[in-house]
C-alpha atoms as a PDB file:
ATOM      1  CA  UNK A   1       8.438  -1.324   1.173  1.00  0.00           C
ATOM      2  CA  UNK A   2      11.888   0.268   2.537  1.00  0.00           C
ATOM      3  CA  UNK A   3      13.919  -2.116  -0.026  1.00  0.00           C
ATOM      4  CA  UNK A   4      11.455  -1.158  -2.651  1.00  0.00           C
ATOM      5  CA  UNK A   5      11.735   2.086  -2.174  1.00  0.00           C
ATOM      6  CA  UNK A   6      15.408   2.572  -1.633  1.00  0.00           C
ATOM      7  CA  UNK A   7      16.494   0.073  -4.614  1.00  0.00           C
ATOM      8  CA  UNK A   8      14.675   2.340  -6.922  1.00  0.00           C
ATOM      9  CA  UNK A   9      16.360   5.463  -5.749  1.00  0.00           C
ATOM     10  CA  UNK A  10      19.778   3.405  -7.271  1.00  0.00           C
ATOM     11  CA  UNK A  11      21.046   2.165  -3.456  1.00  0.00           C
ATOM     12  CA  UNK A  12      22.077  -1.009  -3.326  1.00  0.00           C
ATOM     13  CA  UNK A  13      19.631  -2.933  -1.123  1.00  0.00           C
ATOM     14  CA  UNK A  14      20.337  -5.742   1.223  1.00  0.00           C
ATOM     15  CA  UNK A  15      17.230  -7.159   3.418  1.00  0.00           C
ATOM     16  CA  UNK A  16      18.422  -9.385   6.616  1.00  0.00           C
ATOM     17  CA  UNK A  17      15.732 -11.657   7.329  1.00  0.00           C
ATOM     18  CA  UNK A  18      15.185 -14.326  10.225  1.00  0.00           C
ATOM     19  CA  UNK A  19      11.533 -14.993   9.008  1.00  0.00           C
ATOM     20  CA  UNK A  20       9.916 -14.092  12.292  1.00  0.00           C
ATOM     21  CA  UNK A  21       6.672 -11.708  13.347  1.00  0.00           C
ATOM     22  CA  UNK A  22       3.151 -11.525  12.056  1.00  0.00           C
ATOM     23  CA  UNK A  23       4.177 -11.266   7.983  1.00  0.00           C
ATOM     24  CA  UNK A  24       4.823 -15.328   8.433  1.00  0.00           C
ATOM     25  CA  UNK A  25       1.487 -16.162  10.146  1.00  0.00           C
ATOM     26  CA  UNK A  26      -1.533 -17.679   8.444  1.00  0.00           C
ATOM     27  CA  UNK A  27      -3.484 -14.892   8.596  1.00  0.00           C
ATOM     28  CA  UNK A  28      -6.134 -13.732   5.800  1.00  0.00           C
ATOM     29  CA  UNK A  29      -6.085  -9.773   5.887  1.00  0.00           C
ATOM     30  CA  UNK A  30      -8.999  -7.571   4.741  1.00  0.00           C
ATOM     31  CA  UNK A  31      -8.097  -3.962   5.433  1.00  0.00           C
ATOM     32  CA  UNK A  32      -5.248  -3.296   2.891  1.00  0.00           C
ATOM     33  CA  UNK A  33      -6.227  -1.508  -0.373  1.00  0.00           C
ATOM     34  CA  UNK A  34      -5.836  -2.588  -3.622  1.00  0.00           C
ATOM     35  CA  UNK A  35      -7.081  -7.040  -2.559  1.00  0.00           C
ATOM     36  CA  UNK A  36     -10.432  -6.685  -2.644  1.00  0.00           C
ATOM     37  CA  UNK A  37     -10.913 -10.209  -1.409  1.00  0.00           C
ATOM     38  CA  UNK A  38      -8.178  -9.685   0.814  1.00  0.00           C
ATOM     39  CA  UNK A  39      -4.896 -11.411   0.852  1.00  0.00           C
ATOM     40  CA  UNK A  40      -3.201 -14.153   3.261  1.00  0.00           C
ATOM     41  CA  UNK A  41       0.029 -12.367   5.074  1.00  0.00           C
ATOM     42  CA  UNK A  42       2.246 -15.156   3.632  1.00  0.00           C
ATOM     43  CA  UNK A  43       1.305 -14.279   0.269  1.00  0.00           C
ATOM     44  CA  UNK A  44       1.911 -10.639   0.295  1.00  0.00           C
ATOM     45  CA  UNK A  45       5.112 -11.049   1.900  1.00  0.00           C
ATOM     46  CA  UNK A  46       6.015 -12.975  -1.100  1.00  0.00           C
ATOM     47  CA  UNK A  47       4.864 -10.547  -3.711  1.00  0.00           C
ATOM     48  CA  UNK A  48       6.723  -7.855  -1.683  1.00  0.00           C
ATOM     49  CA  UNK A  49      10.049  -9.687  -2.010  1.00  0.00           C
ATOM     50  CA  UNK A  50       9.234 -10.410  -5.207  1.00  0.00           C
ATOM     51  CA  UNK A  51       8.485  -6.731  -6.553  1.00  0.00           C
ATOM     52  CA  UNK A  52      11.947  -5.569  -4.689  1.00  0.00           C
ATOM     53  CA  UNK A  53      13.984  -8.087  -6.398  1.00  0.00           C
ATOM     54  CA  UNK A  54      12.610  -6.745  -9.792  1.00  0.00           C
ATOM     55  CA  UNK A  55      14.393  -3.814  -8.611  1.00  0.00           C
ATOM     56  CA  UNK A  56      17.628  -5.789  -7.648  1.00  0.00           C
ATOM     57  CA  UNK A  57      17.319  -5.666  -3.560  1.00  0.00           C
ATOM     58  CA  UNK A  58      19.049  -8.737  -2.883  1.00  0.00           C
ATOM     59  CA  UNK A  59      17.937 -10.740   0.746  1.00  0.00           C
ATOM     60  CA  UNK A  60      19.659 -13.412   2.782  1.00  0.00           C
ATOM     61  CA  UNK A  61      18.010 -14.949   6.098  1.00  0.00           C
ATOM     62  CA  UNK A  62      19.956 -14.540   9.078  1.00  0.00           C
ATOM     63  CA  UNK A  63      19.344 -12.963  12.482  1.00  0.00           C
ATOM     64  CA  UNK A  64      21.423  -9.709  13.735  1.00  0.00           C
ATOM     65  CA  UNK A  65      23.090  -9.428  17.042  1.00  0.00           C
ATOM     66  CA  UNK A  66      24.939  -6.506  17.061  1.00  0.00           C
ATOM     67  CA  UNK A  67      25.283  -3.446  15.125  1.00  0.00           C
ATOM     68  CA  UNK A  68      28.447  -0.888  15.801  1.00  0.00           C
ATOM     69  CA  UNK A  69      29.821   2.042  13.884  1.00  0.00           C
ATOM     70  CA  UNK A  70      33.358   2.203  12.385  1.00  0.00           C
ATOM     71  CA  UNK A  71      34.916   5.011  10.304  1.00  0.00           C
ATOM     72  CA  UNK A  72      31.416   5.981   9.389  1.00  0.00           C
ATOM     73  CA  UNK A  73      30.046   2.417   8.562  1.00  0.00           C
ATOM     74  CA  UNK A  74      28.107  -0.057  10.154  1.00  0.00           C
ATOM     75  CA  UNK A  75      29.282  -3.169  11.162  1.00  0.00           C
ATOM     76  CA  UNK A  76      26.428  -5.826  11.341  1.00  0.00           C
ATOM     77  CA  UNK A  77      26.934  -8.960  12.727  1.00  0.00           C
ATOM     78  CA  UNK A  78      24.592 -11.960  11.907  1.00  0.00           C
ATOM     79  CA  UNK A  79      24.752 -15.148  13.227  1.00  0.00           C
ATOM     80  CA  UNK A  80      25.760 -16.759   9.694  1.00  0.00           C
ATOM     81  CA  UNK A  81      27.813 -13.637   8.728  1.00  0.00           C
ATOM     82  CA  UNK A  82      28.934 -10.105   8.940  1.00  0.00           C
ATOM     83  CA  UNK A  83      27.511  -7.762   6.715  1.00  0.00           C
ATOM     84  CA  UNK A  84      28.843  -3.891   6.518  1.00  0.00           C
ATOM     85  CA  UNK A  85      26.874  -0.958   5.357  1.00  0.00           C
ATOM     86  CA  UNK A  86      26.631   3.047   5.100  1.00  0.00           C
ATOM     87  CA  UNK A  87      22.805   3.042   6.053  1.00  0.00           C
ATOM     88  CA  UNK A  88      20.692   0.765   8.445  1.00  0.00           C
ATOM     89  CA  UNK A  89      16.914   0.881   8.637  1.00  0.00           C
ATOM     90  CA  UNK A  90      15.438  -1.264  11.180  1.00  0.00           C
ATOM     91  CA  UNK A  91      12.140  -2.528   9.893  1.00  0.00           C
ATOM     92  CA  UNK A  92      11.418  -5.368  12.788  1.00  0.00           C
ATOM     93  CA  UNK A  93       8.149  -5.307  12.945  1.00  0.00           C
ATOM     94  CA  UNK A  94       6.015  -6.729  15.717  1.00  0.00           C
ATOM     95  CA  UNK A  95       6.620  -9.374  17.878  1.00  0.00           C
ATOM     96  CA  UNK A  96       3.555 -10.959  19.344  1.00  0.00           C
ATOM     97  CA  UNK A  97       3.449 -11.801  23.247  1.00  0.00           C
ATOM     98  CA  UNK A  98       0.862 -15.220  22.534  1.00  0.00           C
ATOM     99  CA  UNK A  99      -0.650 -17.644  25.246  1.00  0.00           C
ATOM    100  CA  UNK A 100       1.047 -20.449  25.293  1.00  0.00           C
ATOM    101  CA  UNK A 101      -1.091 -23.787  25.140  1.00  0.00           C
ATOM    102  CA  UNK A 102      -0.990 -27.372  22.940  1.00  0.00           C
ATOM    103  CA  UNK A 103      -1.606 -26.440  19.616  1.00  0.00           C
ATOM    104  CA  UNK A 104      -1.744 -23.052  19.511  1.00  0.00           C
ATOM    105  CA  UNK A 105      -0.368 -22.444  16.240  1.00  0.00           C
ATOM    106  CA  UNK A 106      -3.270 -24.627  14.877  1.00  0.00           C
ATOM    107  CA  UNK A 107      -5.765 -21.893  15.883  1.00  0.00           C
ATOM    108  CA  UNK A 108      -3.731 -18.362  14.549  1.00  0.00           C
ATOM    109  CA  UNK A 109      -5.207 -16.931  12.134  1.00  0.00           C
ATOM    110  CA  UNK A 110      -8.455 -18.557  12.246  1.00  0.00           C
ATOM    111  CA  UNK A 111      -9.975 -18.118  15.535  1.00  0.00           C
ATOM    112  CA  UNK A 112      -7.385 -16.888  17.628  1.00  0.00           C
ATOM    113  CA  UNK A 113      -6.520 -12.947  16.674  1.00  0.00           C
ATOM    114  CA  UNK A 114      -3.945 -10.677  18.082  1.00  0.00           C
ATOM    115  CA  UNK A 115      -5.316  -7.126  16.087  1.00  0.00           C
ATOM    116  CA  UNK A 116      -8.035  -5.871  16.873  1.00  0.00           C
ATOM    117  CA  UNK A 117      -7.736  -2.833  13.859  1.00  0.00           C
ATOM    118  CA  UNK A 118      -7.452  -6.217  11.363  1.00  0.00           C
ATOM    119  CA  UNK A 119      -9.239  -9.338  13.052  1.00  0.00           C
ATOM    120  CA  UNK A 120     -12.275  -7.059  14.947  1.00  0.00           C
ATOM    121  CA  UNK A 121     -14.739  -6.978  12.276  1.00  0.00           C
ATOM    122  CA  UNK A 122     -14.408 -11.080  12.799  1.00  0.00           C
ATOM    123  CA  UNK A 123     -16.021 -11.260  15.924  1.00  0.00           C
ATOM    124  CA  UNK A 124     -19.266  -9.481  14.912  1.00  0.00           C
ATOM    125  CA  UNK A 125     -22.097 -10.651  17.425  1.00  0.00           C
ATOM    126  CA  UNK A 126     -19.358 -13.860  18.313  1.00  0.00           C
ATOM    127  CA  UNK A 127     -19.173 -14.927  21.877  1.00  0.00           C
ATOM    128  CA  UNK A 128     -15.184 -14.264  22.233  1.00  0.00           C
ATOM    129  CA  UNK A 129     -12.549 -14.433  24.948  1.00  0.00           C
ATOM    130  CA  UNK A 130      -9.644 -11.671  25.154  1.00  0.00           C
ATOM    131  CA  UNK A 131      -6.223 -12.810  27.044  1.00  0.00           C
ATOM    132  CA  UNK A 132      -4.670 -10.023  28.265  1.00  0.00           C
ATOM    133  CA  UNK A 133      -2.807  -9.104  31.927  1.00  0.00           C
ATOM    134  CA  UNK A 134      -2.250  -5.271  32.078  1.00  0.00           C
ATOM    135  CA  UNK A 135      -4.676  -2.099  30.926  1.00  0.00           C
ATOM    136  CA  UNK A 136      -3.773  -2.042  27.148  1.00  0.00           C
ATOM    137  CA  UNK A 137      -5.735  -5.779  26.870  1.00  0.00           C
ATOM    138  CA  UNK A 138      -8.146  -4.402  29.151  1.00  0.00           C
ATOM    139  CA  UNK A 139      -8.642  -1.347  27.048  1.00  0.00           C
ATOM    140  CA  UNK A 140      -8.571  -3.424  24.001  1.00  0.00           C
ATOM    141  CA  UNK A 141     -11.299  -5.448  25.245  1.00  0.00           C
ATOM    142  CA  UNK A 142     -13.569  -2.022  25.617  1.00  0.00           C
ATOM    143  CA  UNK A 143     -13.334  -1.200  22.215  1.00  0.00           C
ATOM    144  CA  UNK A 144     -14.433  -4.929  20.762  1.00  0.00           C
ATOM    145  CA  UNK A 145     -17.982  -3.965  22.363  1.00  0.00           C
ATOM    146  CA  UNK A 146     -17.860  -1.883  19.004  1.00  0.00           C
ATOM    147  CA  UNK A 147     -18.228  -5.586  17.572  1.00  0.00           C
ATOM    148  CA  UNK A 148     -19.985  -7.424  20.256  1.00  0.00           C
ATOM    149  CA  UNK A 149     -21.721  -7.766  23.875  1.00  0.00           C
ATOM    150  CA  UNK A 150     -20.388 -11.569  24.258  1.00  0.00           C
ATOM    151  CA  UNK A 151     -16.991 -10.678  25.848  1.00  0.00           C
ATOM    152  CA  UNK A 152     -14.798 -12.361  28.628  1.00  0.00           C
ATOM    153  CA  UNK A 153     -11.925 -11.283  29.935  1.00  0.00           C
ATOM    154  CA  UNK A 154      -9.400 -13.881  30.867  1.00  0.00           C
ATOM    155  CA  UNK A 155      -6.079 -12.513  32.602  1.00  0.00           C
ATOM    156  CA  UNK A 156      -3.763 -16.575  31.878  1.00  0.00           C
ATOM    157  CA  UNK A 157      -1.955 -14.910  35.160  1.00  0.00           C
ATOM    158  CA  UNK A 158      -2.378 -14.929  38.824  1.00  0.00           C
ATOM    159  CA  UNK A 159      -3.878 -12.029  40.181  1.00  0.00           C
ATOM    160  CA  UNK A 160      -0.786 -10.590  42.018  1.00  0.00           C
ATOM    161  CA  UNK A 161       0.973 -10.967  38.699  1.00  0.00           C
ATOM    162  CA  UNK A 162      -1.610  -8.934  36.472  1.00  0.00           C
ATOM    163  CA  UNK A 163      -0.723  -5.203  35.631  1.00  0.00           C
ATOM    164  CA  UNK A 164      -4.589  -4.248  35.543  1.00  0.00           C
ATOM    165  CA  UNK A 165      -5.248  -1.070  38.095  1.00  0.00           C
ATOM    166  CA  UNK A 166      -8.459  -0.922  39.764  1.00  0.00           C
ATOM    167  CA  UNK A 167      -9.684   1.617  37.356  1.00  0.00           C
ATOM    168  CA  UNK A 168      -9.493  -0.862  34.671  1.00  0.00           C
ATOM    169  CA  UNK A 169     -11.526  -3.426  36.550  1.00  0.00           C
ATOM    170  CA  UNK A 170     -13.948  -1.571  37.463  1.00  0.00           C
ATOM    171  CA  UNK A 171     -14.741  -0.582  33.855  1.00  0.00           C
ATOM    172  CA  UNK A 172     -15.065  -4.514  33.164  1.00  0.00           C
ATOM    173  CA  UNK A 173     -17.401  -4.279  35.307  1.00  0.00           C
ATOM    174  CA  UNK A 174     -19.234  -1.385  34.273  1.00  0.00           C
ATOM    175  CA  UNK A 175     -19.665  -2.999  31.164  1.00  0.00           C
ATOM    176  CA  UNK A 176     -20.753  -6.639  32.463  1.00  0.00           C
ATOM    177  CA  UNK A 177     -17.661  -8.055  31.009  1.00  0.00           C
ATOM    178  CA  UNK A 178     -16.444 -10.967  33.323  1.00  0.00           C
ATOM    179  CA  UNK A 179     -12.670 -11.062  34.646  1.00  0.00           C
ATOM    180  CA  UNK A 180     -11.295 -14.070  35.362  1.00  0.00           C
ATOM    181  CA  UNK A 181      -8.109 -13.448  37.378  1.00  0.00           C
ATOM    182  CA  UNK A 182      -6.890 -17.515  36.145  1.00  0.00           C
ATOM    183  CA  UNK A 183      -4.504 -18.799  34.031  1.00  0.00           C
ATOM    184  CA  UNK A 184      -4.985 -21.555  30.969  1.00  0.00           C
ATOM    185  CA  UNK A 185      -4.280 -24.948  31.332  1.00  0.00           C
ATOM    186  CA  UNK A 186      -5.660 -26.335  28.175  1.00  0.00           C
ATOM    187  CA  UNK A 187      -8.181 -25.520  25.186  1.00  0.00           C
ATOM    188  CA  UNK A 188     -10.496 -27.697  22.746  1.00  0.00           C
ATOM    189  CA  UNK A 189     -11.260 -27.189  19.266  1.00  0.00           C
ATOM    190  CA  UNK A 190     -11.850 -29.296  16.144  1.00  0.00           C
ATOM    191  CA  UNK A 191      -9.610 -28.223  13.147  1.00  0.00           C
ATOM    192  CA  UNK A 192      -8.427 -24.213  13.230  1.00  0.00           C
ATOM    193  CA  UNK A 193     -11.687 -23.831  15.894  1.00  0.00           C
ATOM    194  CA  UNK A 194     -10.910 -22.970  19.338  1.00  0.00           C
ATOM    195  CA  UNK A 195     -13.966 -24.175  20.950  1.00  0.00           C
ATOM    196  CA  UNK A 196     -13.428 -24.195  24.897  1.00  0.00           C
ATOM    197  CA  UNK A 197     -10.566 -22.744  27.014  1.00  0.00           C
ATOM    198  CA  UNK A 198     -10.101 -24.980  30.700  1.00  0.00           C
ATOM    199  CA  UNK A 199      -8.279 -22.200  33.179  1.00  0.00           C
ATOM    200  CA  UNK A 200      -7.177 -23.817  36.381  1.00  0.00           C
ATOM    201  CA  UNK A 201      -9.735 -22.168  38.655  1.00  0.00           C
END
C-alpha cells in the first residue's frame, strides 16, 4: 500500500522483500472489503505488487541487515546488495511465534489459526485448542468464548517457563477452560486437519 501510494505521488519506489510473515501463508481471508468471497493472502499479495508496478515501484527480494545514515541518506545493506535512499519506511509486518511440530505447515491456514480478529468466526461452536504461554494467549483465549464453549488451553511449555500470572489462571478457571501446563510432542490429522495433539504429560 506504502509503494502504491508513494509511486503515485512521483517518488521513485523500491520494495526490499525476503518473502517472509503472514502475506506468504495459505490463508483464505474474509474480513477485507471489496472480496466478497474473500481472498487467499498469497493472492492479494500478488495483486498488490502487481497494482504498484502499474505505477512503476520496482521490487527485488533480499533481506536487510543494517540501515545507517550518511550525508543525509540511508545506507541499506542487504545480504545480495546495498541499496541507498533519501526515505525508509519499514513495513515488516508480523512475524508469527508458531508451535513447532511434524508437519505443521500442512495444517496453517486450514485448521491451525494465529488471528483471532480474522480466523475467530472459524471456530463457531468447534471444539478448539489455543497454544499460548503468557497472559496475551490467555486473554486471547477469553475472547474466543465469543465463538465457542469447547476451549482448551494448552501452555507447549513447562510450568516454570510459562509467563501466565495467577490472575490469568484463575480466570481459566472461572470460565471452565482447562490448562494444561505440558508441552507438544506430536499431533494427528488427515490432509490440512489437525485432529489430535499428544503433549508429553
Amino acid at each position: 500500500s506504502a509503494a502504491i501510494y508513494l509511486a503515485r505521488y512521483r517518488r521513485t519506489v523500491l520494495v526490499i522483500d525476503n518473502h517472509d510473515g503472514r502475506s506468504t501463508y495459505p490463508q483464505h481471508n474474509d474480513n477485507y472489503l471489496g472480496f466478497p468471497e474473500g481472498i487467499d493472502a498469497r493472492e492479494l499479495r500478488v495483486l498488490g505488487k502487481k497494482q504498484a508496478k502499474r505505477f512503476d515501484a520496482e521490487f527485488i527480494t533480499d533481506t536487510i541487515e543494517s540501515v545507517s545514515k550518511k550525508d543525509q541518506l540511508f545506507q541499506i545493506q542487504g545480504k545480495s546488495e546495498s541499496y541507498t535512499a533519501k526515505t525508509i519506511i519499514f513495513a515488516t509486518g508480523v512475524t508469527d511465534i508458531l508451535p513447532s511440530f511434524q508437519n505443521a505447515e500442512s495444517y496453517f491456514g486450514h485448521s491451525m489459526f494465529w488471528c483471532i480478529i480474522c480466523d475467530g468466526y472459524k471456530a463457531i461452536d468447534k471444539k478448539i485448542v489455543i497454544v499460548g504461554n503468557n497472559d496475551e494467549a490467555v486473554q486471547t483465549c477469553l475472547q474466543f468464548l465469543n465463538y465457542t464453549k469447547q476451549i482448551e488451553f494448552v501452555t507447549n511449555c513447562v510450568a516454570e517457563q510459562c509467563g501466565i500470572s495467577p490472575e490469568k489462571l484463575k480466570l481459566l478457571e472461572k470460565y471452565h477452560i482447562p490448562c494444561h501446563m505440558a508441552t507438544i510432542i506430536g499431533v494427528e490429522g488427515t490432509e490440512n486437519q489437525l485432529t489430535k495433539m499428544y503433549l508429553n504429560n
